[in-house]
C-alpha atoms as a PDB file:
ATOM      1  CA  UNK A   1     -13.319  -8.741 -47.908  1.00  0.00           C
ATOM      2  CA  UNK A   2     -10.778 -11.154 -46.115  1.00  0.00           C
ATOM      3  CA  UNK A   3     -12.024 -13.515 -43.613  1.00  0.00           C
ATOM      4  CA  UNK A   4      -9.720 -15.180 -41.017  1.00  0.00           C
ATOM      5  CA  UNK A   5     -10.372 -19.040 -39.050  1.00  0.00           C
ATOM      6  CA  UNK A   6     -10.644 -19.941 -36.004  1.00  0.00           C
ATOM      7  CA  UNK A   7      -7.243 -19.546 -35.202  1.00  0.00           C
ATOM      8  CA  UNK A   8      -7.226 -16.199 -35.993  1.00  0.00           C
ATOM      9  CA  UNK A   9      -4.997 -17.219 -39.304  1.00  0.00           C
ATOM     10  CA  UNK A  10      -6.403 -15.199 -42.397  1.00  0.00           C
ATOM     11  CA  UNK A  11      -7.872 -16.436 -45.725  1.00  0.00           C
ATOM     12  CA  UNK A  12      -7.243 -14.856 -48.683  1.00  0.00           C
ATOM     13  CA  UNK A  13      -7.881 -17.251 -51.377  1.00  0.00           C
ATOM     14  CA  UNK A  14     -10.282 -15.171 -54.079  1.00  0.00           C
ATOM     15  CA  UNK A  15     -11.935 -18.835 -54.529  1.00  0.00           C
ATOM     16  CA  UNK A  16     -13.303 -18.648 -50.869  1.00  0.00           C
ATOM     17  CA  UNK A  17     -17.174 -18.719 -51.363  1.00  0.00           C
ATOM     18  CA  UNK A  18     -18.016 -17.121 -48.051  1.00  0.00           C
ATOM     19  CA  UNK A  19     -15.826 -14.431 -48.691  1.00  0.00           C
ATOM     20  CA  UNK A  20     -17.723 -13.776 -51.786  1.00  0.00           C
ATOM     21  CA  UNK A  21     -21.227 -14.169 -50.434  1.00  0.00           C
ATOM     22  CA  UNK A  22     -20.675 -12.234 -47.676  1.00  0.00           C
ATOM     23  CA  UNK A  23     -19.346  -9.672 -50.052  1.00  0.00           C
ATOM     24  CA  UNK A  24     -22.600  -9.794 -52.243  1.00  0.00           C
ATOM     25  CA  UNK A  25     -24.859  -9.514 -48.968  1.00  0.00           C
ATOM     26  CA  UNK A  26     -22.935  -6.519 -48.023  1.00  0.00           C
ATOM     27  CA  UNK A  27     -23.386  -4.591 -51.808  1.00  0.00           C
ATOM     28  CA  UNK A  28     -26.885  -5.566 -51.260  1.00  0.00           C
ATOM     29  CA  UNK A  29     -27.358  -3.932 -48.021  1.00  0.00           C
ATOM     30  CA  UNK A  30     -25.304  -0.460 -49.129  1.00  0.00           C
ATOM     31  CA  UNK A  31     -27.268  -0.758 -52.445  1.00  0.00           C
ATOM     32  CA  UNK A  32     -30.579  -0.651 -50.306  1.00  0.00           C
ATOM     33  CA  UNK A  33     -29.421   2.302 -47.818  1.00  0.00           C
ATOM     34  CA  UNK A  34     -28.389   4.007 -50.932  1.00  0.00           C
ATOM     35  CA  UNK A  35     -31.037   3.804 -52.648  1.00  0.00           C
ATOM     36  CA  UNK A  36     -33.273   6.751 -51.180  1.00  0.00           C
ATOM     37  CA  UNK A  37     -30.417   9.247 -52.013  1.00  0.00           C
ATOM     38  CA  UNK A  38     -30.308   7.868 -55.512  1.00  0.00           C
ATOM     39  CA  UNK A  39     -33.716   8.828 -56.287  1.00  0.00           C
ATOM     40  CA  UNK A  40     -33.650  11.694 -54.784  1.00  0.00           C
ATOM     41  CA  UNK A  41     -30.911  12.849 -57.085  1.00  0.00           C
ATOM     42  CA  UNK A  42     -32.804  11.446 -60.076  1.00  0.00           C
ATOM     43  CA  UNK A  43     -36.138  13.159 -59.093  1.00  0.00           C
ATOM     44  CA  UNK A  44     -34.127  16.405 -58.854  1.00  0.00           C
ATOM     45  CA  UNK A  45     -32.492  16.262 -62.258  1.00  0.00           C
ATOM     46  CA  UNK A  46     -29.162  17.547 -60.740  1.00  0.00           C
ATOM     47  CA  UNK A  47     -26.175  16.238 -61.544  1.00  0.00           C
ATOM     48  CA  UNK A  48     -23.820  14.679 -58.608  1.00  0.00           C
ATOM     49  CA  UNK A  49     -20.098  14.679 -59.325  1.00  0.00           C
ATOM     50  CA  UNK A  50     -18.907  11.414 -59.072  1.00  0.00           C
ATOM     51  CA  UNK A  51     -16.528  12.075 -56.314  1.00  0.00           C
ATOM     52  CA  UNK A  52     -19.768  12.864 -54.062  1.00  0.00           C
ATOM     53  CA  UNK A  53     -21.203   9.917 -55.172  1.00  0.00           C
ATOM     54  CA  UNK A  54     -18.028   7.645 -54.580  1.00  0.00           C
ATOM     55  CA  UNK A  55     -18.353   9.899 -50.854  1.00  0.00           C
ATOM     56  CA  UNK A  56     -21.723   8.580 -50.194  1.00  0.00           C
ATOM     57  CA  UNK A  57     -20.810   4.752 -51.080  1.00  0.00           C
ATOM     58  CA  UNK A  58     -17.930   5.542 -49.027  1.00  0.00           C
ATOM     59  CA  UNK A  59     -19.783   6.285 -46.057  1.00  0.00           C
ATOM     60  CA  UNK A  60     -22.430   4.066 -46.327  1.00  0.00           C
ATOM     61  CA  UNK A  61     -19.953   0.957 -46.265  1.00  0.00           C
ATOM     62  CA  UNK A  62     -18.824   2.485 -43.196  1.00  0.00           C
ATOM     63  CA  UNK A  63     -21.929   2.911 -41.867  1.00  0.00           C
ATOM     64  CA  UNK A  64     -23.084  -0.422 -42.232  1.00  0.00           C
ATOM     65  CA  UNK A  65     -19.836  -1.581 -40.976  1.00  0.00           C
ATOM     66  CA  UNK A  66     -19.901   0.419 -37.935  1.00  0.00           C
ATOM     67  CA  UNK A  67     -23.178  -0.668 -37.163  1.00  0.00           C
ATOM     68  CA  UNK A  68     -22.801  -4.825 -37.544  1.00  0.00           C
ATOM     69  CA  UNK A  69     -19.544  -3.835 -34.983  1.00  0.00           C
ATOM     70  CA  UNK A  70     -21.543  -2.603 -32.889  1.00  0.00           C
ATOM     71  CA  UNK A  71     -24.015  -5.316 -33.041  1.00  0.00           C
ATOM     72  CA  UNK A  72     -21.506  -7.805 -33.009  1.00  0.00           C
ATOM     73  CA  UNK A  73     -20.631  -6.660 -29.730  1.00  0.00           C
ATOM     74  CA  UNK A  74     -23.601  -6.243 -28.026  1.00  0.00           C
ATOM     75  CA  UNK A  75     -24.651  -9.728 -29.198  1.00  0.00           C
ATOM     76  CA  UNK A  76     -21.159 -10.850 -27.472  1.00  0.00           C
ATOM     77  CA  UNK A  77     -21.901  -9.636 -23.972  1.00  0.00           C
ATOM     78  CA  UNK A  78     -19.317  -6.870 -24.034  1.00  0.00           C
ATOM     79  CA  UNK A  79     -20.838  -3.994 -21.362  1.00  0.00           C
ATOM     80  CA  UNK A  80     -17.520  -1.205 -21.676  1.00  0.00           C
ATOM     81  CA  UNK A  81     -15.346  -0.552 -24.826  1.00  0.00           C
ATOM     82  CA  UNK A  82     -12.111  -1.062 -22.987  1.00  0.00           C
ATOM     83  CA  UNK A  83     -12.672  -5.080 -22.967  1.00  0.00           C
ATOM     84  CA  UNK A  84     -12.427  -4.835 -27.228  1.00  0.00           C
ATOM     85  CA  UNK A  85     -10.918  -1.018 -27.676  1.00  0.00           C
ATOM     86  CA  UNK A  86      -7.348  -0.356 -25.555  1.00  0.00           C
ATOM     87  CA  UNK A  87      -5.794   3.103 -25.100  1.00  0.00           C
ATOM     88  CA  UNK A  88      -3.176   1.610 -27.401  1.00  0.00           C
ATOM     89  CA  UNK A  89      -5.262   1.153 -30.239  1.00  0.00           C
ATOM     90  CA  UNK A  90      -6.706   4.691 -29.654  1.00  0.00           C
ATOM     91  CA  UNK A  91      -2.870   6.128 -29.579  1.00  0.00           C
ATOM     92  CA  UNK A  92      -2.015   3.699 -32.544  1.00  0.00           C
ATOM     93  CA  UNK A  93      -4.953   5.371 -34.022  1.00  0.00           C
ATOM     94  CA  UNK A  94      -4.317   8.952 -33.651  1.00  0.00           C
ATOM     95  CA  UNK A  95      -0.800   8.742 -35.315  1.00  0.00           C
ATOM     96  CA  UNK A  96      -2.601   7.231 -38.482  1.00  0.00           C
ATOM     97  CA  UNK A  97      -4.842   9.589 -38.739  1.00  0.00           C
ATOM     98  CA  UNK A  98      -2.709  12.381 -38.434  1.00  0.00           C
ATOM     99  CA  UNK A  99      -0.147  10.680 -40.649  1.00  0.00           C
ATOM    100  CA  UNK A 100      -2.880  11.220 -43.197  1.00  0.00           C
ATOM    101  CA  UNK A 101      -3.521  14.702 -42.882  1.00  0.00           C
ATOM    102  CA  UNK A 102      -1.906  17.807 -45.280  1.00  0.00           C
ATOM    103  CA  UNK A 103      -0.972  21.014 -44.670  1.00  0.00           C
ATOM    104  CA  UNK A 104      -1.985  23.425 -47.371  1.00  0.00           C
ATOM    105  CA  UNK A 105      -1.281  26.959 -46.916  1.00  0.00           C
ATOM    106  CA  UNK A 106      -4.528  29.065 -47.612  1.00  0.00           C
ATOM    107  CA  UNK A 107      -3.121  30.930 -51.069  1.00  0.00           C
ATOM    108  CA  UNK A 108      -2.595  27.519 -52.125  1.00  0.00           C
ATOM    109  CA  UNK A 109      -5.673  26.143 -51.192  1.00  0.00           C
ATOM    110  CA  UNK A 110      -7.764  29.331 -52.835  1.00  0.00           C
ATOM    111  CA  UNK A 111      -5.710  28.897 -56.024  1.00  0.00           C
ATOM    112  CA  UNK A 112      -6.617  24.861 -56.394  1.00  0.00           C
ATOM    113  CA  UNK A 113     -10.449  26.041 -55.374  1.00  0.00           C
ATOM    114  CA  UNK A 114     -10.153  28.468 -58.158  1.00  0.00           C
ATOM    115  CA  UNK A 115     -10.780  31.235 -55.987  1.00  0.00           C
ATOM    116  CA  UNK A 116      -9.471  34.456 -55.485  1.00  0.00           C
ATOM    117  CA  UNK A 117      -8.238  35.854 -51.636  1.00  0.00           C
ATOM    118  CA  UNK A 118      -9.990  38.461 -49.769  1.00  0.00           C
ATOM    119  CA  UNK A 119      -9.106  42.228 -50.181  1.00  0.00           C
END
């Protein structure tokens, strides 16, 4: 986690305390919203690949995230989106996101999945 001052400047120094308290507050919180799913797997005996489970920690972070945003900004006063999202970041946004996207033809994409095409 990076933090920035007042001025908007960031701080990167891995010595910064805050940085790394905040950082343990924030494990503690995904560990917690995690940890319902995690027993559920253990009471069912299955067996999660670890690329689901790296998912799920994946989208918890975001979730929490997401959600002290959004608190962030209703504690701030802000009533409409526009005042902290522009159409600019939207547009900037769209040509990440399908920057990050492949194109996989469907033979392909049955072959890596180990499955075979329809007669």
């Amino acid at each position: 986690m990076k933090l920035v001052d007042p001025s908007g400047k960031e701080v990167t120094s891995k010595e910064n305390k805050q940085a790394k308290e905040l950082e343990s507050q924030l494990d503690k919180k995904i560990e917690k919203l995690l940890e319902p799913v995690f027993n559920k797997i253990k009471l069912s005996g299955a067996q999660v690949p670890q690329q689901q489970l790296m998912q799920l920690t994946s989208a918890a972070h975001q979730m929490l995230f997401n959600r002290m945003v959004f608190n962030l900004i209703i504690k701030s006063g802000v009533k409409d989106l526009s005042e902290v999202l522009s159409e600019n970041d939207i547009e900037e946004l769209q040509t990440s996101l399908s920057n990050q996207l492949q194109f996989v033809d469907r033979s392909e994409m049955e072959k890596q999945m180990g499955q075979k095409p329809p007669q």
